[in-house]
Protein backbone atom coordinates (compact mmCIF):
# COMPACT_ATOMS: atom_id res chain seq x y z
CA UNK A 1 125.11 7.47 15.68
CA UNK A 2 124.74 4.39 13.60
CA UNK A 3 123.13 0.92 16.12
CA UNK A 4 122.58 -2.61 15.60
CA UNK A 5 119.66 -3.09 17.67
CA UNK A 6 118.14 -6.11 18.69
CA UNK A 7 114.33 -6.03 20.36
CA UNK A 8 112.56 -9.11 21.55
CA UNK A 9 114.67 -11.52 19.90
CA UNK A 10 113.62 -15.23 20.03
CA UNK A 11 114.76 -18.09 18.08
CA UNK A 12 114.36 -22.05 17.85
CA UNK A 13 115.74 -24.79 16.03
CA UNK A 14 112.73 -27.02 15.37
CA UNK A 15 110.92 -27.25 17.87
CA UNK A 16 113.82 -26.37 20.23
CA UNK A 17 113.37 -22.95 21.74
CA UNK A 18 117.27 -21.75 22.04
CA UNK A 19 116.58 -17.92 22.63
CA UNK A 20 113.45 -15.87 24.74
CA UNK A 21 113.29 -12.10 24.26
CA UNK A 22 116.09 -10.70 24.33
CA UNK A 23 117.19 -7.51 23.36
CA UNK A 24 120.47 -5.87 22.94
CA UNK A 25 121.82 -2.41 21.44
CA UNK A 26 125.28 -2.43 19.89
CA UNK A 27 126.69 1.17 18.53
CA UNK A 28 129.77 2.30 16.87
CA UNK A 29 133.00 2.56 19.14
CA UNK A 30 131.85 0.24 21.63
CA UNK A 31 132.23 -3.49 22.48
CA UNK A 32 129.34 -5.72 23.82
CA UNK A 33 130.76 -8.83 25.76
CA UNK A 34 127.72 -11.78 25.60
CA UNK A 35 129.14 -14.47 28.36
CA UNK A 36 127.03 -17.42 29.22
CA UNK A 37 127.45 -21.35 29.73
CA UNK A 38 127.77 -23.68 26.90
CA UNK A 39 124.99 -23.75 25.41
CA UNK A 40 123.34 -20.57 26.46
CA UNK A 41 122.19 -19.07 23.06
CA UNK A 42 125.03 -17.00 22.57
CA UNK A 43 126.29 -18.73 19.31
CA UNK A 44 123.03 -18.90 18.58
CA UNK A 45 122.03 -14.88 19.15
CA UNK A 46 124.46 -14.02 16.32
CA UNK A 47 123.04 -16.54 13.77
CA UNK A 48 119.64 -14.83 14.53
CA UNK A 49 121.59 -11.39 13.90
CA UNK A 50 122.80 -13.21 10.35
CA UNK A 51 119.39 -14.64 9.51
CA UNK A 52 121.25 -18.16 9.54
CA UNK A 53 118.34 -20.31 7.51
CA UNK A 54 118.81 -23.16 10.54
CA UNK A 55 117.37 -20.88 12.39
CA UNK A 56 113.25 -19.93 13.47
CA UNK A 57 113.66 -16.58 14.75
CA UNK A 58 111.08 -13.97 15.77
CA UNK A 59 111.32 -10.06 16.83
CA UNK A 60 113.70 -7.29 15.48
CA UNK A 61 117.35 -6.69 14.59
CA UNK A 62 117.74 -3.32 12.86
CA UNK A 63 121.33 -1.67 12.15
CA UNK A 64 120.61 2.40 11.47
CA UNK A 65 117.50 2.23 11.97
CA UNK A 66 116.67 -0.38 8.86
CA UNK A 67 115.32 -3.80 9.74
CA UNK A 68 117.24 -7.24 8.59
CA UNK A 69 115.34 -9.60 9.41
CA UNK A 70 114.31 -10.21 5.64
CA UNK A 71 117.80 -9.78 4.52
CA UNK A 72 119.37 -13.36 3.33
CA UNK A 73 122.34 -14.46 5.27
CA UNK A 74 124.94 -13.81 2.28
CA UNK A 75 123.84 -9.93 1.80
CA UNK A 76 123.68 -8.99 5.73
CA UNK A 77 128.00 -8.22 4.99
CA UNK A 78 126.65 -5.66 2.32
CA UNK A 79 124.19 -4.33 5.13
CA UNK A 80 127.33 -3.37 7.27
CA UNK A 81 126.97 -6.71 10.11
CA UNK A 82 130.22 -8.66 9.62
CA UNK A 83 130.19 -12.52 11.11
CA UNK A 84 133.32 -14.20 12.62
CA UNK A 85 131.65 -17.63 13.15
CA UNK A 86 133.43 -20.27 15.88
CA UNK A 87 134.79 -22.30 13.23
CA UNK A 88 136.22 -19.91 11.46
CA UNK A 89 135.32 -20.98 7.87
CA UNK A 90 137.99 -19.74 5.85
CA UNK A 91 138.72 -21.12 2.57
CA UNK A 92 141.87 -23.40 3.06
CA UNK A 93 142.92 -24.12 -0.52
CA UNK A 94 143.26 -20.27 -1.24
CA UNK A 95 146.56 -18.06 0.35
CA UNK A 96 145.53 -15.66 3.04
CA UNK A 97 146.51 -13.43 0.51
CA UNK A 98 143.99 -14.45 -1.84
CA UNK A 99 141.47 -15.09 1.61
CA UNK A 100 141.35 -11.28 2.21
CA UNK A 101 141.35 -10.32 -1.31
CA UNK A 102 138.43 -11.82 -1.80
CA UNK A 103 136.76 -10.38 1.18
CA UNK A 104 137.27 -6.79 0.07
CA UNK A 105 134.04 -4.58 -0.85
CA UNK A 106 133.91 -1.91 -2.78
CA UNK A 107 133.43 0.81 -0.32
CA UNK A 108 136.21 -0.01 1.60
CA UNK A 109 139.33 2.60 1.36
CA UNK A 110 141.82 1.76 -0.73
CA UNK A 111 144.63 1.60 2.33
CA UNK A 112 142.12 -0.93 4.09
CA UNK A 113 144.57 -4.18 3.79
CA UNK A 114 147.41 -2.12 5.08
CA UNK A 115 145.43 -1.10 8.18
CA UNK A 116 143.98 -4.77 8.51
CA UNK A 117 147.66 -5.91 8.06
CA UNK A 118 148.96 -3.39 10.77
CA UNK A 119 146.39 -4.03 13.55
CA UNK A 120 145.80 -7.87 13.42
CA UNK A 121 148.20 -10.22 14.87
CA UNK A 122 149.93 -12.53 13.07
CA UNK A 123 148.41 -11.61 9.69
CA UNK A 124 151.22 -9.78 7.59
CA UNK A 125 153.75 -12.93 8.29
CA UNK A 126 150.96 -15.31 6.36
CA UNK A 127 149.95 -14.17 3.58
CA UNK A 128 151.81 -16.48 1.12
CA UNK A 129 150.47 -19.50 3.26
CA UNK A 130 147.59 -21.33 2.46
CA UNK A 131 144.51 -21.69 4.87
CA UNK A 132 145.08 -25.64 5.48
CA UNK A 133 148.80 -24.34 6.49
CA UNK A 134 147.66 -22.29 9.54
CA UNK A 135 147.52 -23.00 13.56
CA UNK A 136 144.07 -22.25 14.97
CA UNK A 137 145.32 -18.98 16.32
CA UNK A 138 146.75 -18.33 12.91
CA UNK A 139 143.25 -19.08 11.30
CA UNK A 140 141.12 -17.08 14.03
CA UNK A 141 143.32 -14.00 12.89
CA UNK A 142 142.63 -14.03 9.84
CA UNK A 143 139.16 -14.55 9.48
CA UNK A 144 138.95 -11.36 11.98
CA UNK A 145 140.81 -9.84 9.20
CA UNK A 146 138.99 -11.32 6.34
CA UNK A 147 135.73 -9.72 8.25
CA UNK A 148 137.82 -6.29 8.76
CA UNK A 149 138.23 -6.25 4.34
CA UNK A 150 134.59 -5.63 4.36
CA UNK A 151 134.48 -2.60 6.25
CA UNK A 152 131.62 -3.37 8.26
CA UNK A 153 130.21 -1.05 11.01
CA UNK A 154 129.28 -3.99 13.07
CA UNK A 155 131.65 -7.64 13.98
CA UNK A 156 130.32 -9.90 15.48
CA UNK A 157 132.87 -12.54 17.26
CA UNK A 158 131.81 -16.25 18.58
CA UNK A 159 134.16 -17.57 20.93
CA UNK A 160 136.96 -16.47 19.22
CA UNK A 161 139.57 -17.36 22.24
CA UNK A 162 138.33 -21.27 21.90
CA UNK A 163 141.03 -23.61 21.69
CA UNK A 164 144.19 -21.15 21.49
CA UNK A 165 147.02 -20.76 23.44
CA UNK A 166 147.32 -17.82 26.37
CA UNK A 167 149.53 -16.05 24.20
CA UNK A 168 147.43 -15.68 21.45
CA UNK A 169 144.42 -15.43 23.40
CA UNK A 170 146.43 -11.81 24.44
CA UNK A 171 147.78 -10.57 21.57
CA UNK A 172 143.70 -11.01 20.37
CA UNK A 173 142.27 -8.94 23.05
CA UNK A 174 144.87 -6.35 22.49
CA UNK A 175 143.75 -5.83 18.88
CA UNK A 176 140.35 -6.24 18.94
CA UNK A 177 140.08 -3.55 22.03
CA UNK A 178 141.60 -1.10 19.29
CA UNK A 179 139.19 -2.23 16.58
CA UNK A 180 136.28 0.09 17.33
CA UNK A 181 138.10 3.31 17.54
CA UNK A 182 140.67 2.27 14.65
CA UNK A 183 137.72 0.91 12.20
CA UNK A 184 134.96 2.97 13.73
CA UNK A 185 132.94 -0.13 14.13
CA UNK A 186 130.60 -1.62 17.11
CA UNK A 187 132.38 -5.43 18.15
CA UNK A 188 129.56 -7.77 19.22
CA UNK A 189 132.22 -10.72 21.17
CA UNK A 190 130.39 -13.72 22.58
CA UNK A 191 132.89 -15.95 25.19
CA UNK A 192 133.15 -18.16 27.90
CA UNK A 193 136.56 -16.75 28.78
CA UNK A 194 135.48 -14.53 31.68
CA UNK A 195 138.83 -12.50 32.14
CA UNK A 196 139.00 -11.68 28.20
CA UNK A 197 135.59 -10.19 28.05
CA UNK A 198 135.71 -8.37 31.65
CA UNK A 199 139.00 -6.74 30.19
CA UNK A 200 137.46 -5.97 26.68
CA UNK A 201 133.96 -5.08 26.69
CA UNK A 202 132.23 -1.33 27.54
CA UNK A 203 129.15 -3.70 28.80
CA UNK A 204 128.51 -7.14 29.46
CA UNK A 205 125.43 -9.01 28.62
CA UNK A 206 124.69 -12.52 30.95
CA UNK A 207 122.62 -15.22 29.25
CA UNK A 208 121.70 -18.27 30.95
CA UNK A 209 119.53 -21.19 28.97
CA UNK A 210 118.36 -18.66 26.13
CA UNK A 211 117.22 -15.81 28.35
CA UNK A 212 119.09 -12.72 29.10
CA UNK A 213 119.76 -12.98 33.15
CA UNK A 214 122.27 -9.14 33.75
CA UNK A 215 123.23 -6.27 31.94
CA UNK A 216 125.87 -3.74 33.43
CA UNK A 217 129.81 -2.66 33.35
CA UNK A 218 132.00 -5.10 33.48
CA UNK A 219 133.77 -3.48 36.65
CA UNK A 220 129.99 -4.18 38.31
CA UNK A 221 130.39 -7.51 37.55
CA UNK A 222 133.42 -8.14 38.76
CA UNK A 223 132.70 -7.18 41.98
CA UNK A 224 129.70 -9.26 42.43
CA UNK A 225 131.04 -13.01 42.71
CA UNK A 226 126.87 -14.26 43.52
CA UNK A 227 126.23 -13.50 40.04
CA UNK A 228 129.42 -15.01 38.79
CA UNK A 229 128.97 -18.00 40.37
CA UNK A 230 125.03 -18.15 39.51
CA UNK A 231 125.53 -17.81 36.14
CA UNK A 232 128.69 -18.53 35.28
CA UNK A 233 130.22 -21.03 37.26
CA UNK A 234 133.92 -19.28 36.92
CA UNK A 235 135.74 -17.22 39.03
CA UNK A 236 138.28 -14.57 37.60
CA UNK A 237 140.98 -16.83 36.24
């Protein structure tokens, strides 16, 4: 079975150490929840992943088996890793149409938009619209659904619940629990948002200032309100 695996991963901006050893597997089917503080390293995990050139980064991120640590940030798509950054980056003087179009790679079936359309909120309703047009919810969707055009084995989400609505935040979780069996892909989510990663992921990964703190089921975590409180500083609302 296909992994993204990452082994002793540390990174820095500058002279700023953001991330110590940590290591995290990631297969096909599943979902990885990251939760930390602001400021934790998540964000800052999946730009390692990416090779982001702001970035110092040391140790190993291999997906099948095949490192990418030397692989620039624009090919790591063709290497199978897709990247749904916080901001959401998509281009806002093109249509969504035009947005996905764009995003498509050759190896991806030729019913791929259909499927993107029919599992991701929101989507179908937009495409005439142009990016600078959309709501942030509206955006968030489809840049998951831009990422989805590649047909990556591997998505990796920051924060993608910030700043929208409990509605939206919802109908989000919904589709992206579907996403691994529907795209046979591995989802990678980093959050703040304890409930929506609890209810999502198959494991949970804790970082606290750069370090990896837990590891377990989310059900585990639940149950243990120390930890929540030592590391998160939420409780389950």
């Amino acid at each position: 079975m296909s992994e993204l695996k990452i082994t002793s991963l540390s990174a820095s901006y500058g002279l700023a150490v953001a991330l110590t050893d940590v290591s995290i597997t990631l297969r096909k089917g599943e979902t990885v929840g990251l939760l930390g503080r602001n400021g934790a390293g998540k964000t800052t995990l999946l730009k390692s992943i990416v090779n982001d050139p702001e970035i110092s980064a040391t140790g190993e991120v291999t997906v099948a088996g095949a490192s990418l640590r030397k692989t620039p940030t624009y090919k790591v798509a063709r290497r199978g890793v897709a990247w749904v950054p916080d901001n959401r980056r998509i281009f806002t003087s093109l249509s969504v149409a035009e947005n996905l179009d764009i995003a498509k790679s050759r190896k991806a079936p030729g019913d791929q938009l259909d499927k993107v359309l029919a599992n991701v909120p929101l989507v179908e309703k937009l495409l005439k619209r142009r990016g600078f047009e959309l709501s942030g919810g509206e955006q968030q969707a489809v840049t998951i659904a831009r990422a989805l055009m590649g047909d990556p084995d591997f998505l990796l989400l920051d924060e993608p619940t910030e700043g929208l609505a409990p509605l939206i935040v919802e109908q989000l979780r919904t589709s992206i629990s579907r996403l691994p069996s529907l795209f046979d892909l591995g989802v990678l989510v980093t959050e703040q948002n304890f409930r929506f990663v609890t209810e999502l992921a198959d494991r949970v990964h804790i970082l606290e200032t750069g370090q990896a703190v837990w590891a377990g089921a989310p059900d585990e975590l639940v149950a243990r309100p120390d930890l929540i409180n030592r590391h998160l500083s939420v409780g389950e609302k």
